[in-house]
Protein backbone atom coordinates (compact mmCIF):
# COMPACT_ATOMS: atom_id res chain seq x y z
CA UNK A 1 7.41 35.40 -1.57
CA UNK A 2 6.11 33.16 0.80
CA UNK A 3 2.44 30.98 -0.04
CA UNK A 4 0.14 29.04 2.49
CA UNK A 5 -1.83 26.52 1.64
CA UNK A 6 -4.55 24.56 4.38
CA UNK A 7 -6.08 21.63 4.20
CA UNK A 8 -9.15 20.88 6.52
CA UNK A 9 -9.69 17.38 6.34
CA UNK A 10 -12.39 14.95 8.42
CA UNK A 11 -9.68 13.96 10.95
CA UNK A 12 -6.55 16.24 10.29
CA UNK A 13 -5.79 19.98 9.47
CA UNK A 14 -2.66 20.37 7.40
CA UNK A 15 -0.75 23.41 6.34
CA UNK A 16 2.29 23.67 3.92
CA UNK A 17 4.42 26.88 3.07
CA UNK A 18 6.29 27.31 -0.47
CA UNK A 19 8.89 29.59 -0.88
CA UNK A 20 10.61 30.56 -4.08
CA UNK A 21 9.19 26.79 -5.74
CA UNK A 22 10.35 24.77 -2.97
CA UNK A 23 8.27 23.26 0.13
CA UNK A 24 9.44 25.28 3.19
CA UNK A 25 7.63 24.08 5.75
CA UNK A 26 4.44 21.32 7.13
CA UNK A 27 2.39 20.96 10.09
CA UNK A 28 -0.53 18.59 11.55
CA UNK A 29 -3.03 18.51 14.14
CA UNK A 30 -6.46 17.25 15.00
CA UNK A 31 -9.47 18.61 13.22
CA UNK A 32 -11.23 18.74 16.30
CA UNK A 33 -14.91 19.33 16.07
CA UNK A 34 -14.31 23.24 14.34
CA UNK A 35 -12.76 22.93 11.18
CA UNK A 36 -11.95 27.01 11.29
CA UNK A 37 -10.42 26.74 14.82
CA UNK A 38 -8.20 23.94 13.45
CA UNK A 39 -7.48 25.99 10.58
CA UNK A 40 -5.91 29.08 12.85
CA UNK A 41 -4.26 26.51 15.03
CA UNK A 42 -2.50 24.79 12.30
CA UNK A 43 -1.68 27.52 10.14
CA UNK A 44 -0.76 29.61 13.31
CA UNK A 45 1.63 27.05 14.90
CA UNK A 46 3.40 26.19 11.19
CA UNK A 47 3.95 30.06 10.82
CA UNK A 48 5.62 29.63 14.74
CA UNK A 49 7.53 27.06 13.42
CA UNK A 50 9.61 28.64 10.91
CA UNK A 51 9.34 32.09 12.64
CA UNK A 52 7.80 34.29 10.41
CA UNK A 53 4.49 36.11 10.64
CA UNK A 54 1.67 36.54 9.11
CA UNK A 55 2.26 39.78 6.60
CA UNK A 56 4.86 37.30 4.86
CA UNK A 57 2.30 35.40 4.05
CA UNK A 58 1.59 36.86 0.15
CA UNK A 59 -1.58 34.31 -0.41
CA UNK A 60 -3.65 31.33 1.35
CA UNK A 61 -5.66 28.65 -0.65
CA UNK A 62 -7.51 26.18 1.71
CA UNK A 63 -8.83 22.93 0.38
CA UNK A 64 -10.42 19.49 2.45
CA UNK A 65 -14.05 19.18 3.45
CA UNK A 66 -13.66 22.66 5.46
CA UNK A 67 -12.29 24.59 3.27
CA UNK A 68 -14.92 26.94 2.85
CA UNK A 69 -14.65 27.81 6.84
CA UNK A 70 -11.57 29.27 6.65
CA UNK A 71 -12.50 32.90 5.98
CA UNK A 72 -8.77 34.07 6.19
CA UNK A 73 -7.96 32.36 2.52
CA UNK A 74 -7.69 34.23 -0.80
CA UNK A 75 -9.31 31.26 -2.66
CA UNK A 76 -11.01 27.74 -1.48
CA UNK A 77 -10.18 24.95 -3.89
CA UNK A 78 -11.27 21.07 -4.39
CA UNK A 79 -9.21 18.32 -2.82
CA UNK A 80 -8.97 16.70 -6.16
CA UNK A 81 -7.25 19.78 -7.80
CA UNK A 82 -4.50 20.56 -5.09
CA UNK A 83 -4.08 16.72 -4.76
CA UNK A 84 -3.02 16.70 -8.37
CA UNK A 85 -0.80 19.65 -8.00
CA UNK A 86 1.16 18.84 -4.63
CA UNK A 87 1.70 15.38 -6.66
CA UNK A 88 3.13 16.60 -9.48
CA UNK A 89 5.42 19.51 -7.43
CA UNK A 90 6.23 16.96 -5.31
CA UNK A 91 6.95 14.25 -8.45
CA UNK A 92 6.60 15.46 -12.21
CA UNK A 93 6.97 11.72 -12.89
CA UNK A 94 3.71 10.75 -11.32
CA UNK A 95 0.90 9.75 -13.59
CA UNK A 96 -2.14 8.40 -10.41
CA UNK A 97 -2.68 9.26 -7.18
CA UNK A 98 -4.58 7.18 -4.50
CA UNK A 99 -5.84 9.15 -1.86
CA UNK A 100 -7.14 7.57 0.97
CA UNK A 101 -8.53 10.18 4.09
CA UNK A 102 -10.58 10.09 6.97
CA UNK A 103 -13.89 10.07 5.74
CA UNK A 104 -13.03 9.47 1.68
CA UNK A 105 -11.29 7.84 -1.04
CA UNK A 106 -9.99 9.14 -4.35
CA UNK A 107 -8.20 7.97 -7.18
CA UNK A 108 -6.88 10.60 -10.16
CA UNK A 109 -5.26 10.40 -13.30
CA UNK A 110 -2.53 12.94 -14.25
CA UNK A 111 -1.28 13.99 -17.49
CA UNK A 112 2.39 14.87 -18.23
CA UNK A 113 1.44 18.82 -16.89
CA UNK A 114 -0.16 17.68 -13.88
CA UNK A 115 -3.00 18.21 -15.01
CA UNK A 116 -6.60 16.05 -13.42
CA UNK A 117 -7.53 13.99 -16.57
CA UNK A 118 -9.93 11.67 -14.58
CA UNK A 119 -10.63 10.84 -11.09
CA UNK A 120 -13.20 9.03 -9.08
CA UNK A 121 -14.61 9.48 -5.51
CA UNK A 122 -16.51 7.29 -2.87
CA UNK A 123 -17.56 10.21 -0.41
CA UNK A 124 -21.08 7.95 0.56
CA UNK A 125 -19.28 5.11 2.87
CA UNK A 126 -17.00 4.86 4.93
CA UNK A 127 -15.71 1.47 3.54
CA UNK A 128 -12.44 2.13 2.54
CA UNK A 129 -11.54 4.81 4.55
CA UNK A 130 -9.46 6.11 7.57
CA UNK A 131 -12.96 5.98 9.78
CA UNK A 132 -13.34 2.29 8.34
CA UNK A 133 -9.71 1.49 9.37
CA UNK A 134 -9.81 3.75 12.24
CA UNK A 135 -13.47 1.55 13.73
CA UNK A 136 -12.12 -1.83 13.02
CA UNK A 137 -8.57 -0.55 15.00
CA UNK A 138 -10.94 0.30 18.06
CA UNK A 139 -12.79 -2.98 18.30
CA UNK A 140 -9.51 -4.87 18.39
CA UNK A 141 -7.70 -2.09 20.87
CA UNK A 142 -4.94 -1.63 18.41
CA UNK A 143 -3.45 1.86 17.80
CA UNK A 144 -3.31 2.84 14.35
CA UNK A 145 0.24 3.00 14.40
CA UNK A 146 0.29 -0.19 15.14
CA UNK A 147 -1.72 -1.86 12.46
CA UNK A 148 0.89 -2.27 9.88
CA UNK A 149 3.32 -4.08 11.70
CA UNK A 150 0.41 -6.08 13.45
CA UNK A 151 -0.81 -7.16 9.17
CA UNK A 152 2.18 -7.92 7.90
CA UNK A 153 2.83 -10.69 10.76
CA UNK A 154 -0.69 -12.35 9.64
CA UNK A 155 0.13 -15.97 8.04
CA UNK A 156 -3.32 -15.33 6.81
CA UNK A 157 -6.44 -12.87 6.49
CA UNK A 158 -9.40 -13.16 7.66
CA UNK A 159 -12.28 -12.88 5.35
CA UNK A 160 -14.47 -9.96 5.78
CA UNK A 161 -17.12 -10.27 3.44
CA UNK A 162 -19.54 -6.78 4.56
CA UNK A 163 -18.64 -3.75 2.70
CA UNK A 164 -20.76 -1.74 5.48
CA UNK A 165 -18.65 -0.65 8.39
CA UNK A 166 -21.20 -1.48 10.82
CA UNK A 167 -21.81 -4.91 9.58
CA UNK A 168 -17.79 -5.19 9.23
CA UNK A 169 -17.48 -4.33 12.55
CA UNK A 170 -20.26 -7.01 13.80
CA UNK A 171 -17.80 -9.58 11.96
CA UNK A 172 -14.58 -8.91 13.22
CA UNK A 173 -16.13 -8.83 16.76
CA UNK A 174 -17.61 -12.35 16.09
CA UNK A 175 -13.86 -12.70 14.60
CA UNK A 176 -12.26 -12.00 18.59
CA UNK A 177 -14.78 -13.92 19.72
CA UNK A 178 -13.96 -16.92 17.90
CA UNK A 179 -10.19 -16.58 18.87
CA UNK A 180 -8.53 -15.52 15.18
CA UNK A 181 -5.40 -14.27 15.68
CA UNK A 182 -5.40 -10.38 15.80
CA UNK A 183 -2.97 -10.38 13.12
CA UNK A 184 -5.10 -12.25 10.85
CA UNK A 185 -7.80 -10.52 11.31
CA UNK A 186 -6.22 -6.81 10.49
CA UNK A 187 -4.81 -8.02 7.32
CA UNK A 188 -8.04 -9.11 6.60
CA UNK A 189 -9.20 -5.27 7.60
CA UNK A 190 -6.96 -4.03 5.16
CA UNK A 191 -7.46 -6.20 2.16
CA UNK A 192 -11.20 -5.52 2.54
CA UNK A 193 -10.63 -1.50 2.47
CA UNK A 194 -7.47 -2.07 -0.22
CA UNK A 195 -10.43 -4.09 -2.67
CA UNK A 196 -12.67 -0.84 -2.26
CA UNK A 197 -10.55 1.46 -2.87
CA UNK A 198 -8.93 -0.59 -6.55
CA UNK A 199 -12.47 -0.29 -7.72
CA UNK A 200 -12.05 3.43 -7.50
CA UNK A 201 -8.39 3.03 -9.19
CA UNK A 202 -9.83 0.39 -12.17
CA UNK A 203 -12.16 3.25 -12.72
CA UNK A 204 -10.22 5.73 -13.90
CA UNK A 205 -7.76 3.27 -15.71
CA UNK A 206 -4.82 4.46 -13.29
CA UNK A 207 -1.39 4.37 -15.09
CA UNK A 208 1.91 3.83 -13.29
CA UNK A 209 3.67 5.33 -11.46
CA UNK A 210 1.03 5.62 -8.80
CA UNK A 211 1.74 7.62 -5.37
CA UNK A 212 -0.44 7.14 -2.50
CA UNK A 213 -1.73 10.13 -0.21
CA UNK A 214 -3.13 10.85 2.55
CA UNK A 215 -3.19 10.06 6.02
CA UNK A 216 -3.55 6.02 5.52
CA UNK A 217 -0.61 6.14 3.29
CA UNK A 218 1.39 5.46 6.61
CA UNK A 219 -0.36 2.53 6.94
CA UNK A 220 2.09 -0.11 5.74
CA UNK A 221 -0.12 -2.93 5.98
CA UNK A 222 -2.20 -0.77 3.75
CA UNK A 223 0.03 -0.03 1.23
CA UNK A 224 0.43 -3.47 1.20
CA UNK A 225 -2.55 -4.84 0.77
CA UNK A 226 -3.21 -2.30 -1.87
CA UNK A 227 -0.09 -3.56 -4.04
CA UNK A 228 -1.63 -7.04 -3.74
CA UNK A 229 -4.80 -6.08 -4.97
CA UNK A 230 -3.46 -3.51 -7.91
CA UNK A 231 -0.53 -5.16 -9.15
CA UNK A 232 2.16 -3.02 -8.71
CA UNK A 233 4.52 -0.90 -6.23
CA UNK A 234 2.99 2.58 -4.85
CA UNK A 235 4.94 5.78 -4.22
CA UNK A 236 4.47 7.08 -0.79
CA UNK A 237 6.32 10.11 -0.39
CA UNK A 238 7.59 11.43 2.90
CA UNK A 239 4.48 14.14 2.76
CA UNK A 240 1.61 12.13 1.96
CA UNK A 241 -0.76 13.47 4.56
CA UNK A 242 -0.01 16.75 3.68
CA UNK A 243 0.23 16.67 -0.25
CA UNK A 244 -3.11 18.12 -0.38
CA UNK A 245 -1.89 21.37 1.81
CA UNK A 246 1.22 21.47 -0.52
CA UNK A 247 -1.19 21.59 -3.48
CA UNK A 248 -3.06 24.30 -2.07
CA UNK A 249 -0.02 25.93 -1.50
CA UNK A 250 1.50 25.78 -5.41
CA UNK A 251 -2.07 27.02 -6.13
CA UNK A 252 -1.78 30.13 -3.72
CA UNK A 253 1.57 30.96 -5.50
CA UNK A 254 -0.26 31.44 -9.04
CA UNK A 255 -3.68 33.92 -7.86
């Protein structure tokens, strides 16, 4: 039996197949400005890419901020709970995940079943988020592929001291201005989202081994700054944008 899961997040759709307890398949697009239309696209062109159709599909779970759009699912689930379960398929060993999306940040604590025992959200600011990263990346005309390379060249970051984007943004334009070094100034981008996002982490008293999620989890400069500011090495699997698709797929395989 084959089992979809979707993910509909702020700034990417996902979608992951399982077949017989193993990950089959992934695929990722644009959200685009319909979250229902991105679910079709992405869950039609994954099915195209392993060549199989729709009636071998036995059950969908969609999960992300749209998940309640896409009316072709058997069940709509919470990011936080097909998080935890793509983790732990992915990695029994794994104890907390940090998640870090387009438009939110999460951190969850797993017990030895996989099973959420805490987690905490910031879902009111953008500050230490993909859009936060994704902002401060436009004002200095960097890619975001680019940004981790361009961080981990800094000799040192700049200090942003606004937690609001918009003020942030204000600074590290007065930042070009005053001729830092671009370098310098993205590390400093990324240690002001990494000390955000720890607060969330501290929170829920995060225990080791930690994997990071999520779209930002390529980020290396990220991950980096993140290690800084927590203390320790983070897990970033080779799926980490789509762990919470995979989740919602392990969840489809047990309606």
């Amino acid at each position: 039996m084959i089992y979809a899961g979707i993910d509909i997040g702020s700034s990417t759709a996902k979608a992951a197949l399982i077949k017989d307890n193993r990950l089959l398949a992934t695929h990722v697009i644009p959200t685009g400005y319909n979250p229902l239309n991105a679910g079709i696209a992405v869950f039609e062109a994954l099915l195209e890419k392993v060549t199989i159709s729709k009636t071998d599909i036995a059950a969908i779970v969609s999960t992300g901020y749209g998940r309640a759009s896409i009316n072709f699912a058997d069940k709509a689930m919470t990011e936080i709970i097909c998080h935890g379960t793509g983790t732990h398929f992915m990695n029994p060993d794994i104890r907390g995940i940090i998640d870090v999306g387009g438009q939110d940040s999460k951190s969850i604590l797993l017990d030895k079943n996989g099973q959420v025992e805490n987690f905490a959200m910031n879902d009111k600011c953008a500050a230490g988020t993909g859009r936060f990263i994704e902002v401060m990346a436009n004002a200095l005309e960097v890619r975001l592929d680019q940004l981790g390379d361009f961080s981990l060249r800094a000799d040192k970051a700049s200090k942003i001291s606004s937690i609001c984007t918009v003020f942030a943004e204000s600074e590290v334009i007065s930042m070009i201005a005053g001729l830092q070094k671009r370098e310098n100034i993205i590390a400093g981008i990324h240690e002001s989202a990494a000390a955000r996002v720890a607060i969330l982490a501290f929170k829920v008293k995060i225990k080791e081994p930690v994997m990071m999620t999520g779209g930002v989890a390529k980020n290396k400069g990220m991950v980096a700054a993140l290690e800084k500011r927590l203390g320790f090495k983070l897990i970033v699997g080779d799926f980490a944008q789509e762990n919470g698709a995979i989740g919602a797929a392990v969840l489809a395989s047990r309606l």
